[in-house]
N, C-alpha and C. Protein backbone atom coordinates (compact mmCIF):
# COMPACT_ATOMS: atom_id res chain seq x y z
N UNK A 1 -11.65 -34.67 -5.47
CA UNK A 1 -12.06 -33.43 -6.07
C UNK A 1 -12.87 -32.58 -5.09
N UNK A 2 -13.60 -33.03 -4.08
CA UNK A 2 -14.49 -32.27 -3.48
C UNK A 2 -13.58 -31.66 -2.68
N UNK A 3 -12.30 -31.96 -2.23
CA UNK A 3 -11.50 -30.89 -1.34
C UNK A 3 -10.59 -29.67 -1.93
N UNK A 4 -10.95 -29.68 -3.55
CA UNK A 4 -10.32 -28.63 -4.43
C UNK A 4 -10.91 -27.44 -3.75
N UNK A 5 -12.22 -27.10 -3.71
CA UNK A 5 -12.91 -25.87 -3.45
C UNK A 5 -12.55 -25.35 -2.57
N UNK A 6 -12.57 -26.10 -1.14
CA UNK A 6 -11.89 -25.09 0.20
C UNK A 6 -10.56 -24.65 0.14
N UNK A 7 -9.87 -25.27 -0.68
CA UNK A 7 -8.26 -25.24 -0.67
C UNK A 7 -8.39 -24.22 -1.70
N UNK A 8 -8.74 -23.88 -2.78
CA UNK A 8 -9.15 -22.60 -3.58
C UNK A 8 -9.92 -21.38 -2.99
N UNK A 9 -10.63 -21.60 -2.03
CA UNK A 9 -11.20 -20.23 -1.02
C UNK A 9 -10.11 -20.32 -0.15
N UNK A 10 -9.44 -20.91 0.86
CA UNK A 10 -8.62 -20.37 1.22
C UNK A 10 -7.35 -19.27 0.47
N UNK A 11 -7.00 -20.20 -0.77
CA UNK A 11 -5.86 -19.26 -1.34
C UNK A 11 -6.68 -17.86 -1.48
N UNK A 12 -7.44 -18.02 -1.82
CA UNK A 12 -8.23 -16.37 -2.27
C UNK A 12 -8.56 -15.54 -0.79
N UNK A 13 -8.38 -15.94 -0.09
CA UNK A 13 -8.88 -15.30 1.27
C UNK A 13 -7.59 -14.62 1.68
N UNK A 14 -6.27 -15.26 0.89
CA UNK A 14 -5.09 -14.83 1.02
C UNK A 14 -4.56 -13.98 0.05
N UNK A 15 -5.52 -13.23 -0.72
CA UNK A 15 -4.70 -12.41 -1.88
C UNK A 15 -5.66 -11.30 -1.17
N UNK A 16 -4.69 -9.78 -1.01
CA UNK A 16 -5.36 -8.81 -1.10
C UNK A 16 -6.41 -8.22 -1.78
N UNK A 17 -7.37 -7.23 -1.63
CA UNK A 17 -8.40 -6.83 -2.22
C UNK A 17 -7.91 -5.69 -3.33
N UNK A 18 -8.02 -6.06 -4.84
CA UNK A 18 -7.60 -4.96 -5.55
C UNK A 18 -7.53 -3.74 -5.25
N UNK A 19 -6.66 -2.70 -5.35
CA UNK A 19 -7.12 -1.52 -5.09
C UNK A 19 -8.38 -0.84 -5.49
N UNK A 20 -8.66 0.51 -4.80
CA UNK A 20 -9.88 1.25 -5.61
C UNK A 20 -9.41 1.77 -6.68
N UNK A 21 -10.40 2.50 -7.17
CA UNK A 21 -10.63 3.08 -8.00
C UNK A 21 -9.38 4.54 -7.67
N UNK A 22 -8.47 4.58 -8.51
CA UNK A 22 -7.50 6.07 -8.06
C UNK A 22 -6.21 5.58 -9.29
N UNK A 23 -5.70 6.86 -9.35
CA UNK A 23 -4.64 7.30 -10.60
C UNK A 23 -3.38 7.15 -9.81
N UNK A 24 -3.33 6.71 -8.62
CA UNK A 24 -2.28 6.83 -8.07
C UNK A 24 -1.28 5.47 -8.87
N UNK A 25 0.08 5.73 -9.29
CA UNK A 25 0.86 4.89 -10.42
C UNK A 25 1.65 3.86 -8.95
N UNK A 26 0.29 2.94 -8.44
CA UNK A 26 1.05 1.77 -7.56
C UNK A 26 2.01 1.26 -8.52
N UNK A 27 3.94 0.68 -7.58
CA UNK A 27 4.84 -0.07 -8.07
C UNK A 27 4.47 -1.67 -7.98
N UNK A 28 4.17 -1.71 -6.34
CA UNK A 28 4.58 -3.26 -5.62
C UNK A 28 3.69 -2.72 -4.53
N UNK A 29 3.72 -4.21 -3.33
CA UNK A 29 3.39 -4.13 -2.24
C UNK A 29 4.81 -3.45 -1.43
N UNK A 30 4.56 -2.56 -0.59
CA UNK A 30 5.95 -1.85 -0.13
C UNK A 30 6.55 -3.02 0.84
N UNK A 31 5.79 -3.55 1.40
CA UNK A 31 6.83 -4.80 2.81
C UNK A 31 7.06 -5.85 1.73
N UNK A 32 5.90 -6.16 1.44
CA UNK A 32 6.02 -7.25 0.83
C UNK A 32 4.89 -7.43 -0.37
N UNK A 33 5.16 -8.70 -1.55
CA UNK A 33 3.99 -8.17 -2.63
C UNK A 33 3.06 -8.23 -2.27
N UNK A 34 2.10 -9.18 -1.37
CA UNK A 34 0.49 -8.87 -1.07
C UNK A 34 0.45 -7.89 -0.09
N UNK A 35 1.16 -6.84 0.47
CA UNK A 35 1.25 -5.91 1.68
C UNK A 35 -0.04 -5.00 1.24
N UNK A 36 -0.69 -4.59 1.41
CA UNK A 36 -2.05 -3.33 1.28
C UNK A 36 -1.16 -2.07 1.22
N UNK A 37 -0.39 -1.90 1.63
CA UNK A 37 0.25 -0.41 1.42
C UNK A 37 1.45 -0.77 0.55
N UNK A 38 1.19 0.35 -0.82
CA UNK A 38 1.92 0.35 -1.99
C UNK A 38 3.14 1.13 -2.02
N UNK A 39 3.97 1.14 -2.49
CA UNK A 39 5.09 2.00 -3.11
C UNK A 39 4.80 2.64 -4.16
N UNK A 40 4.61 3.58 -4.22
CA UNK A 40 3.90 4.95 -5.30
C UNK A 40 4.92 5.54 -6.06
N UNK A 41 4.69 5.04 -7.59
CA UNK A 41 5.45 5.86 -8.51
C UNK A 41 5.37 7.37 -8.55
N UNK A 42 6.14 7.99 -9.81
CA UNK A 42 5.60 9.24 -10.21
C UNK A 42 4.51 9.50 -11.48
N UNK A 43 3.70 10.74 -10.66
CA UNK A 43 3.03 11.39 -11.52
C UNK A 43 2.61 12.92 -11.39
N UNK A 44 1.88 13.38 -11.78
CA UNK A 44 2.06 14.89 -11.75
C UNK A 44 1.51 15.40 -10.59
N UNK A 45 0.52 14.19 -9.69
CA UNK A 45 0.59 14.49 -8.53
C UNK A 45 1.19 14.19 -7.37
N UNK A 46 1.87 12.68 -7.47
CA UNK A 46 2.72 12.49 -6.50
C UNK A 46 4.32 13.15 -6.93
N UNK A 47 4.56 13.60 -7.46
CA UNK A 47 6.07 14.42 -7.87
C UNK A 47 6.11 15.69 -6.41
N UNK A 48 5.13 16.05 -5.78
CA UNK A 48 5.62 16.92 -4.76
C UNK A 48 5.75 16.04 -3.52
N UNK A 49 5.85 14.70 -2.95
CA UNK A 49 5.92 13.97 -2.28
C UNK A 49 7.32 13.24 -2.63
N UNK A 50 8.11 12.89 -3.67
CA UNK A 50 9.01 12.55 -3.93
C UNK A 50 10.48 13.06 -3.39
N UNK A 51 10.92 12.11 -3.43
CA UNK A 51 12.52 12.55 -3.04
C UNK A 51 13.53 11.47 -2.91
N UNK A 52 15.17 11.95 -2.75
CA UNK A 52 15.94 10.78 -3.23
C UNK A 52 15.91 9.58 -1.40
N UNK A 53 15.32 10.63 -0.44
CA UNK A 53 15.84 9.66 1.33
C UNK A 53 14.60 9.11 1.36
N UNK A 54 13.88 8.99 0.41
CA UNK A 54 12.35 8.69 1.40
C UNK A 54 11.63 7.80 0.13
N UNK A 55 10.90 6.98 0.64
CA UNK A 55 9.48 6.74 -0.65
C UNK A 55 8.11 7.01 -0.23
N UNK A 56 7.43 7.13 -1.28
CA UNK A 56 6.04 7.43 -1.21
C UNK A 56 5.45 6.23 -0.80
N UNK A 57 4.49 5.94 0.01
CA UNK A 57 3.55 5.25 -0.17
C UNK A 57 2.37 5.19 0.91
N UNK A 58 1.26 4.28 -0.57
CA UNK A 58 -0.27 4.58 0.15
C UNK A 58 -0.50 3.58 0.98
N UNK A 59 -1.81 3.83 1.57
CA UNK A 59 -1.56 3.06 2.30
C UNK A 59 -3.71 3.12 2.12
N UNK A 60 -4.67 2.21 2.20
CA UNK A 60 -5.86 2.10 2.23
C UNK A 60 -6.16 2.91 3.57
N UNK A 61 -7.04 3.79 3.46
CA UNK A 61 -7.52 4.70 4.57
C UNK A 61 -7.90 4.29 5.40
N UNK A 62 -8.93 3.17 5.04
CA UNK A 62 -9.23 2.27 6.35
C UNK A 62 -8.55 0.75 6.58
N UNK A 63 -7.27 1.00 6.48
CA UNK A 63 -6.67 0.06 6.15
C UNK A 63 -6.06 -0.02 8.39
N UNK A 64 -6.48 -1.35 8.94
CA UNK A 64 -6.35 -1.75 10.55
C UNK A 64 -4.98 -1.73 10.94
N UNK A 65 -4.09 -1.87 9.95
CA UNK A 65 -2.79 -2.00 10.12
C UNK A 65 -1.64 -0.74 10.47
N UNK A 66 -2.70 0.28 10.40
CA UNK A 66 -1.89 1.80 10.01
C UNK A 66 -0.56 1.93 11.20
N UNK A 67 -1.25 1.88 12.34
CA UNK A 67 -0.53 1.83 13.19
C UNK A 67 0.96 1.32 13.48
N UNK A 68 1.16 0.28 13.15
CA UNK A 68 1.77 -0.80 12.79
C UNK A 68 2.55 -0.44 11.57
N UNK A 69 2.20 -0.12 10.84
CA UNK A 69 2.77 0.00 9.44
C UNK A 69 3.63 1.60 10.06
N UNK A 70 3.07 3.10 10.30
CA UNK A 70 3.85 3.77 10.82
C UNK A 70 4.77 3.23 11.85
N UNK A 71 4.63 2.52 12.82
CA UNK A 71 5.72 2.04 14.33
C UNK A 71 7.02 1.24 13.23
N UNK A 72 6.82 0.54 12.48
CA UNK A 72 8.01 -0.47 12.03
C UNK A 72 8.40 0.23 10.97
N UNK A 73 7.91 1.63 9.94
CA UNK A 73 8.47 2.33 9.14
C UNK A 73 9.34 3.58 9.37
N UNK A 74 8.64 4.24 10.65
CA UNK A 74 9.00 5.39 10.35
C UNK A 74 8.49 6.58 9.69
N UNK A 75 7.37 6.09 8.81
CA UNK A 75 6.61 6.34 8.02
C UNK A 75 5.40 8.07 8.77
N UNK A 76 6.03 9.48 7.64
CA UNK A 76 4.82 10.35 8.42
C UNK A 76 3.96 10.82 7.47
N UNK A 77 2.77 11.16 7.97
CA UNK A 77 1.52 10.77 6.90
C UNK A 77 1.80 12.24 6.23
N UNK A 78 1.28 12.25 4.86
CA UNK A 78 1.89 13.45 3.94
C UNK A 78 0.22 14.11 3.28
N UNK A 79 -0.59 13.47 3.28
CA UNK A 79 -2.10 13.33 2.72
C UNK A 79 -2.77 12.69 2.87
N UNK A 80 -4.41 12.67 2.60
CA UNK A 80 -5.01 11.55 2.07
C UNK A 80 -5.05 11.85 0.60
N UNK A 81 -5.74 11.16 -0.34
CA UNK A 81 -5.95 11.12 -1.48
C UNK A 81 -6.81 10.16 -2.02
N UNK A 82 -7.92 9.76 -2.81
CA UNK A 82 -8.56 9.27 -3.38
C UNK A 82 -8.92 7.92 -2.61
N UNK A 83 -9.24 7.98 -0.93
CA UNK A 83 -9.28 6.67 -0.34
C UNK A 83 -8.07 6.08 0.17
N UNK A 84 -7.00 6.84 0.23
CA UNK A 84 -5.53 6.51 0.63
C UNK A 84 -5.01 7.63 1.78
N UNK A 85 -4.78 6.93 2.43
CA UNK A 85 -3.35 7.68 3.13
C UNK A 85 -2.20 6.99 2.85
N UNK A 86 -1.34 8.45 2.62
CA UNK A 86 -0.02 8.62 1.78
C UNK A 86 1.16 9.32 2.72
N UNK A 87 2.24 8.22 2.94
CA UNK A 87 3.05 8.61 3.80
C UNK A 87 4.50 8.89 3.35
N UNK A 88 5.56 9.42 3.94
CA UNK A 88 6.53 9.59 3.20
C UNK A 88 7.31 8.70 4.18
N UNK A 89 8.25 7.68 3.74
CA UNK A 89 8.98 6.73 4.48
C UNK A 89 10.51 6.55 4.24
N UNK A 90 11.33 7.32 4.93
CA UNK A 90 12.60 7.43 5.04
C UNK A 90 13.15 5.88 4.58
N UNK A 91 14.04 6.21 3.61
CA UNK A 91 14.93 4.68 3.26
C UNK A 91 16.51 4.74 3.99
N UNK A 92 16.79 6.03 4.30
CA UNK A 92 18.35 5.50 4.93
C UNK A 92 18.34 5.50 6.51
């Protein structure tokens, strides 16, 4: 039993940090499900970012990965918003 605990902080060291506080209608993780940058539904404010070649998504503002996440997407930044940068990312 005493080796339950580290093996339970590790798993947790491996789940992303909930998002903040924001109205933005997250789907999923966009790479993958624990990814920090979301795939962004619609709402009355992301509807001018939408379209049928591309998806929305946020991405944590101070999120280390940005770089990285634009080089392997494609991905060009469209806003910030509520602690997010929000990129538009070509799907074809």
């Amino acid at each position: 039993m005493k080796y339950l605990v580290p093996i339970l902080l590790g798993v947790a060291a491996c789940t992303p940090p909930p998002p903040a506080e924001t109205d933005l209608p997250f789907v999923r993780g966009y790479r993958a499900p624990a990814d920090q940058c979301q795939l962004v539904g619609e709402n009355d404010y992301t509807n001018q970012f939408l379209g049928d070649a591309s998806d929305l998504v946020a991405c944590p503002a101070d999120y280390e990965g940005l770089g990285v996440f634009v080089a392997e997407t494609g991905a060009q930044q469209v806003d910030s918003y509520q602690g997010y940068t929000l990129f538009i990312v070509p799907t074809g």
